[in-house]
Protein backbone atom coordinates (compact mmCIF):
# COMPACT_ATOMS: atom_id res chain seq x y z
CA UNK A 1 0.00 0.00 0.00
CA UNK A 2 1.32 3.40 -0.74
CA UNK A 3 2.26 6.21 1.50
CA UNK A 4 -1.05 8.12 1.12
CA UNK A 5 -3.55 5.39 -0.14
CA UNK A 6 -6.81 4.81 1.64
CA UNK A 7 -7.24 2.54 4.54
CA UNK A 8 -9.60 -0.41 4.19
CA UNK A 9 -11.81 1.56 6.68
CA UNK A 10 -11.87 4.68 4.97
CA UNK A 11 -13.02 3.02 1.34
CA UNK A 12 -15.47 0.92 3.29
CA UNK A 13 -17.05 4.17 4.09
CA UNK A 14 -16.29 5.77 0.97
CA UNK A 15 -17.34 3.40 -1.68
CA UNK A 16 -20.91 3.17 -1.20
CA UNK A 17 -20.57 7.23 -2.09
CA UNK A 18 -19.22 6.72 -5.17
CA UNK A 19 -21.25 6.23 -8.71
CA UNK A 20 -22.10 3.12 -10.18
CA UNK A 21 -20.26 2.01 -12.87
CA UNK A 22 -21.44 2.13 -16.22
CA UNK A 23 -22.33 -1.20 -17.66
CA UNK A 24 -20.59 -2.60 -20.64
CA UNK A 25 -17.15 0.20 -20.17
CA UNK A 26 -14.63 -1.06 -17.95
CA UNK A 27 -13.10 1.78 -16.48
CA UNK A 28 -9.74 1.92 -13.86
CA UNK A 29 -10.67 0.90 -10.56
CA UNK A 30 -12.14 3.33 -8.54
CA UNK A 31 -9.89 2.89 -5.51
CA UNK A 32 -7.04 3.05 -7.41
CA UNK A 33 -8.10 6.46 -9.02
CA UNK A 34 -8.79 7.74 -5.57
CA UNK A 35 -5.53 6.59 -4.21
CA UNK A 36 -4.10 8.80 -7.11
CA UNK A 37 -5.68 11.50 -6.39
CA UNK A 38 -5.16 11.46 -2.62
CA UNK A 39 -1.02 11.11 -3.91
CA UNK A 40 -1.20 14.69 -5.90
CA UNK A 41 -3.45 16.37 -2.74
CA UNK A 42 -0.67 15.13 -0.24
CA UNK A 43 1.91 15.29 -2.54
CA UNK A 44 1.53 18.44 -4.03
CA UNK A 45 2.74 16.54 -7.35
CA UNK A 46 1.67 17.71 -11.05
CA UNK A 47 -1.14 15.68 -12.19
CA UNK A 48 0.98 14.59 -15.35
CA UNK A 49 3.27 13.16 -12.26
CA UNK A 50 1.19 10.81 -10.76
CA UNK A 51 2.71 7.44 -10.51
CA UNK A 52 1.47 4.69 -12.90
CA UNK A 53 0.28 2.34 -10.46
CA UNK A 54 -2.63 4.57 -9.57
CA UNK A 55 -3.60 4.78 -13.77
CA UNK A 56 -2.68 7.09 -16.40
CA UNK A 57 -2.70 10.93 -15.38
CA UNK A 58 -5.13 12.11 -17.16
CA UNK A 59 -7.58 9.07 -15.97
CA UNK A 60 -6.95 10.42 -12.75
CA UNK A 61 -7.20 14.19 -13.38
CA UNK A 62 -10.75 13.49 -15.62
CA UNK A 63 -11.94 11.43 -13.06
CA UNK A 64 -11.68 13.49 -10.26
CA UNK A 65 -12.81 16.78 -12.57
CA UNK A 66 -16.20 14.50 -13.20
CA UNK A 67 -16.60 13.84 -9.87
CA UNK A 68 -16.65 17.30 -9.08
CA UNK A 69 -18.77 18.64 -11.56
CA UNK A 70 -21.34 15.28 -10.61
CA UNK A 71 -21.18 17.00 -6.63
CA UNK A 72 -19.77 13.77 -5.12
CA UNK A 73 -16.70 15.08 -3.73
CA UNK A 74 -19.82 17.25 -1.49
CA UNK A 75 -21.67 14.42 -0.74
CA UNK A 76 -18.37 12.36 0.52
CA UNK A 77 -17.83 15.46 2.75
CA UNK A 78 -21.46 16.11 3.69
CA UNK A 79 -21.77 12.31 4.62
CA UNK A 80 -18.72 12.42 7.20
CA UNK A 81 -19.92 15.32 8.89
CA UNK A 82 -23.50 14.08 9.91
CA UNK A 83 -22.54 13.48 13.17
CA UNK A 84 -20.56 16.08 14.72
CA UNK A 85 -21.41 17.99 17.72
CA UNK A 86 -22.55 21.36 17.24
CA UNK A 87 -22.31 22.86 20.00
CA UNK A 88 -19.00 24.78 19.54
CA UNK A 89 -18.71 26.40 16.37
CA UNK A 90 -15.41 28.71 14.95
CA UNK A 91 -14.97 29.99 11.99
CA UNK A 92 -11.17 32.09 10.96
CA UNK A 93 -9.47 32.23 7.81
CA UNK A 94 -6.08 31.78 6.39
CA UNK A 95 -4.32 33.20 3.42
CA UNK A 96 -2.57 30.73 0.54
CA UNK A 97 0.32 31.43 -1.85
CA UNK A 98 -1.09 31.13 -5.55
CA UNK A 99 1.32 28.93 -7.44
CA UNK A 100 2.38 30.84 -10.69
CA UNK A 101 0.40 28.27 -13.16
CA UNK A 102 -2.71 28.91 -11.19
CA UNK A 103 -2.45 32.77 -11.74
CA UNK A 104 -2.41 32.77 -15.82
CA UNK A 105 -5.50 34.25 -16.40
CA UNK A 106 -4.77 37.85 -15.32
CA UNK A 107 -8.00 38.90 -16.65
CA UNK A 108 -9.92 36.59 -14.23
CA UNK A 109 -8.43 37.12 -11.13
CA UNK A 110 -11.04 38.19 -9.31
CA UNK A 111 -13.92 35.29 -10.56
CA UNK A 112 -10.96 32.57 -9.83
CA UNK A 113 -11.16 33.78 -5.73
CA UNK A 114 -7.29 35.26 -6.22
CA UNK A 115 -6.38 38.58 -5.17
CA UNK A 116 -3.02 40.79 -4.29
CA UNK A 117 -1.41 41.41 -1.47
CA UNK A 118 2.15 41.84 -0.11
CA UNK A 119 2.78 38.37 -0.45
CA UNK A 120 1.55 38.41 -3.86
CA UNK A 121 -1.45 36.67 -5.28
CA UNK A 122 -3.43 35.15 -2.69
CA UNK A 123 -6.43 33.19 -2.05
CA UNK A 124 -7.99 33.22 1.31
CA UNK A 125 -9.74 30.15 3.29
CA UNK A 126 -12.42 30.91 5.54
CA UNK A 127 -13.72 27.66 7.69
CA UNK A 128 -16.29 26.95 9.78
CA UNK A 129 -15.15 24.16 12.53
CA UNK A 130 -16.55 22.78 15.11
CA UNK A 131 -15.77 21.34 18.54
CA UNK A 132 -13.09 18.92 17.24
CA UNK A 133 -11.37 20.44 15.32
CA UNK A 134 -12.24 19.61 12.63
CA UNK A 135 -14.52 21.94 9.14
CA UNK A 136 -17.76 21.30 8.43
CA UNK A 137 -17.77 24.35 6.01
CA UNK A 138 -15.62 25.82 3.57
CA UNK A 139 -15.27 29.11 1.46
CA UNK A 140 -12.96 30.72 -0.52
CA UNK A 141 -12.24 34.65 -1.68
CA UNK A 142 -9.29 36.98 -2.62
CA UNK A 143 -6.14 36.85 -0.54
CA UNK A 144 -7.05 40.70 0.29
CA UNK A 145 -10.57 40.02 1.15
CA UNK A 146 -12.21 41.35 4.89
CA UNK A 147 -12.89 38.49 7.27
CA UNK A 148 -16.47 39.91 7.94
CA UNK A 149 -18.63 39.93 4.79
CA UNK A 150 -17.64 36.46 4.69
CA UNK A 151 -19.37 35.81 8.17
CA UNK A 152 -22.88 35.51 6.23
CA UNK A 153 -21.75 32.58 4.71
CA UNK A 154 -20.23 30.78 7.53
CA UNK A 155 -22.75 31.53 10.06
CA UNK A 156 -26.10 31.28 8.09
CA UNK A 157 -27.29 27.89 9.17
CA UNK A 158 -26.20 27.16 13.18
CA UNK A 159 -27.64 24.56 14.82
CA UNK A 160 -29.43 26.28 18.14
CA UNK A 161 -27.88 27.02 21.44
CA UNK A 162 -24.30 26.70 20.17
CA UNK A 163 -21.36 28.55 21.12
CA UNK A 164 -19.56 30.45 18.36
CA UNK A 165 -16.09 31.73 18.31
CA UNK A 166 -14.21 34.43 16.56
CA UNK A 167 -11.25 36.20 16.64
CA UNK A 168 -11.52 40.41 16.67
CA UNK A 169 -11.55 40.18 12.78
CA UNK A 170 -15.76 39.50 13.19
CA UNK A 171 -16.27 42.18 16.04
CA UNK A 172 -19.41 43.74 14.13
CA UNK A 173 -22.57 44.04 15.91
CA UNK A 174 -24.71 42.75 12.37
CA UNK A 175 -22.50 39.41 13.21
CA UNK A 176 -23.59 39.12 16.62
CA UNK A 177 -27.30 40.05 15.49
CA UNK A 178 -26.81 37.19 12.66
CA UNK A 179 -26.09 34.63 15.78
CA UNK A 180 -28.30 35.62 18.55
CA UNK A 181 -31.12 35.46 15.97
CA UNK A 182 -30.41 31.66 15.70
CA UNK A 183 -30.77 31.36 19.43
CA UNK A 184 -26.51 30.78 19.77
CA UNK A 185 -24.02 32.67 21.97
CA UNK A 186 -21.23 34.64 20.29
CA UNK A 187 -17.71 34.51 22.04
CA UNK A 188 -15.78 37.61 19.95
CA UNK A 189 -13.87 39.73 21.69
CA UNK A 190 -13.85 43.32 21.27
CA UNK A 191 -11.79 45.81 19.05
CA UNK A 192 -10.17 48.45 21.30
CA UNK A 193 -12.32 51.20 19.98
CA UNK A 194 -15.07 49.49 21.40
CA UNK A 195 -16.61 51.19 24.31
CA UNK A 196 -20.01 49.32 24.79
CA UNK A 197 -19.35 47.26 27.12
CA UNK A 198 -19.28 43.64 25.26
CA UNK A 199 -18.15 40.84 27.25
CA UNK A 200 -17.08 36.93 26.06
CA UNK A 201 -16.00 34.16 27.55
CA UNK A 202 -12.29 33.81 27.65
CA UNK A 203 -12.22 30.46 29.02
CA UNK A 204 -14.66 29.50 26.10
CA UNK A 205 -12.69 31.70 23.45
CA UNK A 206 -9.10 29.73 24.45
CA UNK A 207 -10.68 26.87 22.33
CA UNK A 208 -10.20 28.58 19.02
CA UNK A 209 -6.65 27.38 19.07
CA UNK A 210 -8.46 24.25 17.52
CA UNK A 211 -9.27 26.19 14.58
CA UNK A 212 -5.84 27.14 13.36
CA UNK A 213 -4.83 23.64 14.21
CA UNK A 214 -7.12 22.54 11.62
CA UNK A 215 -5.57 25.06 8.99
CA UNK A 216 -2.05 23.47 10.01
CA UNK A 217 -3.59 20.14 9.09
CA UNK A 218 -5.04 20.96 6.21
CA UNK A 219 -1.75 22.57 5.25
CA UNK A 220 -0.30 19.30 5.69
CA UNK A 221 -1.94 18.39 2.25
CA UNK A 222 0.67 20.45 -0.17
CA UNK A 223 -1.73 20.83 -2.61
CA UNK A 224 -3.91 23.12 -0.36
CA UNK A 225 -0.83 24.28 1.28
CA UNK A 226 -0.24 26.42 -1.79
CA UNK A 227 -3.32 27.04 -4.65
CA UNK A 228 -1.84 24.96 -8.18
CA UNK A 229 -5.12 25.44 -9.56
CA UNK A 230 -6.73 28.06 -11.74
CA UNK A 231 -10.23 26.58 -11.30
CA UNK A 232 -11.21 28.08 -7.94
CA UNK A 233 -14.06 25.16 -8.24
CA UNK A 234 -11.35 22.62 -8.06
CA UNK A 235 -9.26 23.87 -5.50
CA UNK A 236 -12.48 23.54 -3.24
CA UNK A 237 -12.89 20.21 -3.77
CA UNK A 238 -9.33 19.12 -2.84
CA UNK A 239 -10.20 21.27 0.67
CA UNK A 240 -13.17 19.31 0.87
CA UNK A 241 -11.09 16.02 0.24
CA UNK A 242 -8.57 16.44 2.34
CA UNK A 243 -11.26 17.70 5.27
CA UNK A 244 -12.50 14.15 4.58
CA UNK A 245 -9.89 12.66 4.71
CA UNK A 246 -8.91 14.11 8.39
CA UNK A 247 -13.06 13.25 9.46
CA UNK A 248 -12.58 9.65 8.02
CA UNK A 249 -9.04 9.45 10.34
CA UNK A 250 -11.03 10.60 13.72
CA UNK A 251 -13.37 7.89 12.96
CA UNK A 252 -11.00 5.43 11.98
CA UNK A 253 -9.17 5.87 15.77
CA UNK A 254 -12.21 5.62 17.48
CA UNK A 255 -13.60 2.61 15.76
């Protein structure tokens, strides 16, 4: 088995996900593709790179384009979230280099979620997490983009009575409006030109940590660690993957 292949415990969960195969065209094993594609999200690899035990490149690179466009690289992630506790919610972002090859359509910079700043092009991650850790929710925007406009996003479907957590970035009081109106508590603490009196939980506000944990894990995965791709679409859906992948490991070390 290779370094980054699938257990047998993560495919058993992740096959039954997976489309049928269509009669009468034999087509490359599906675990096999999926191995191949976990090798170029770890790996940070070219997809004309990926070794020939997984199937030709562009097998792999079609296969997991498909999949994307079909949604099932959602569902995978929508099925391993199901069960998390909601009752602590975070959401941060974190800016990503944009690899060269990914920034060749200067005239689209803005549509492809890249933007400039004094690292150069960037694309930002916001995440939602919850109390492990781990995302249930995922967005992207320009590296330059303002943490709070993308709030409405994040925060727009909280289960009730949870506890949400921000950093200073998401001190605005339409924010803490958008989660007291879903019955939830918001831990943010306040910017120093505030003077009305806001108060938070620090001892509940120390568990953010977990949140930029999760971007350090995440960043683990080269290919997210730095954006290769121009499609913003597809750089999603290796975030998505590789969030997956770190659900499927929790549940893998409790089973």
């Amino acid at each position: 088995m290779g370094r980054y292949d699938l257990t047998d415990f993560e495919w058993r969960v992740i096959e039954p996900l997976l489309p049928n195969k269509p009669r009468g065209v034999p087509r490359v094993d599906d675990r096999r593709v999926l191995n191949g594609i976990f090798y170029i999200l770890r790996s940070g690899s070219p997809w004309r790179d990926v070794p020939e035990r997984y199937g030709a490149a562009t097998t792999v690179y079609n296969r997991f384009n498909r999949w994307r466009k079909a949604g099932i690289w959602d569902k995978l992630m929508d099925a391993v979230i199901k069960a998390h506790d909601g009752k602590v919610q975070m959401i941060d972002s974190s800016v990503v280099r944009v690899h060269q090859q990914a920034a060749a359509q200067k005239n689209r910079l803005e549509n492809a979620c890249i933007g400039r700043s004094r690292g150069g092009l960037t694309t930002k991650v916001h995440l939602r997490v919850v109390g492990n850790g781990l995302p249930v929710q995922i967005e992207l925007s320009g590296g330059e983009a303002n943490d709070a406009p993308m709030a409405e996003l994040l925060l727009n479907d909280l289960p009730a009575g949870a506890h949400v957590l921000a950093d200073k970035g998401y001190d605005a009081d339409w924010i803490r409006d958008l989660i007291e109106d879903q019955d939830c508590t918001p831990h943010i603490p306040p910017r120093r030109n505030r003077y009305d009196g806001i108060t938070y939980s620090k001892k509940r506000y120390k568990q953010r940590n977990l949140i930029e944990r999760c971007f350090n894990k995440l960043k683990q995965f080269r290919h997210i660690a730095m954006r290769f791709d121009r499609n913003p679409l597809n750089y999603l859906a290796m975030i998505k993957l590789a969030s997956t992948r770190l659900w499927l490991r929790v549940y893998e070390s409790a089973a």
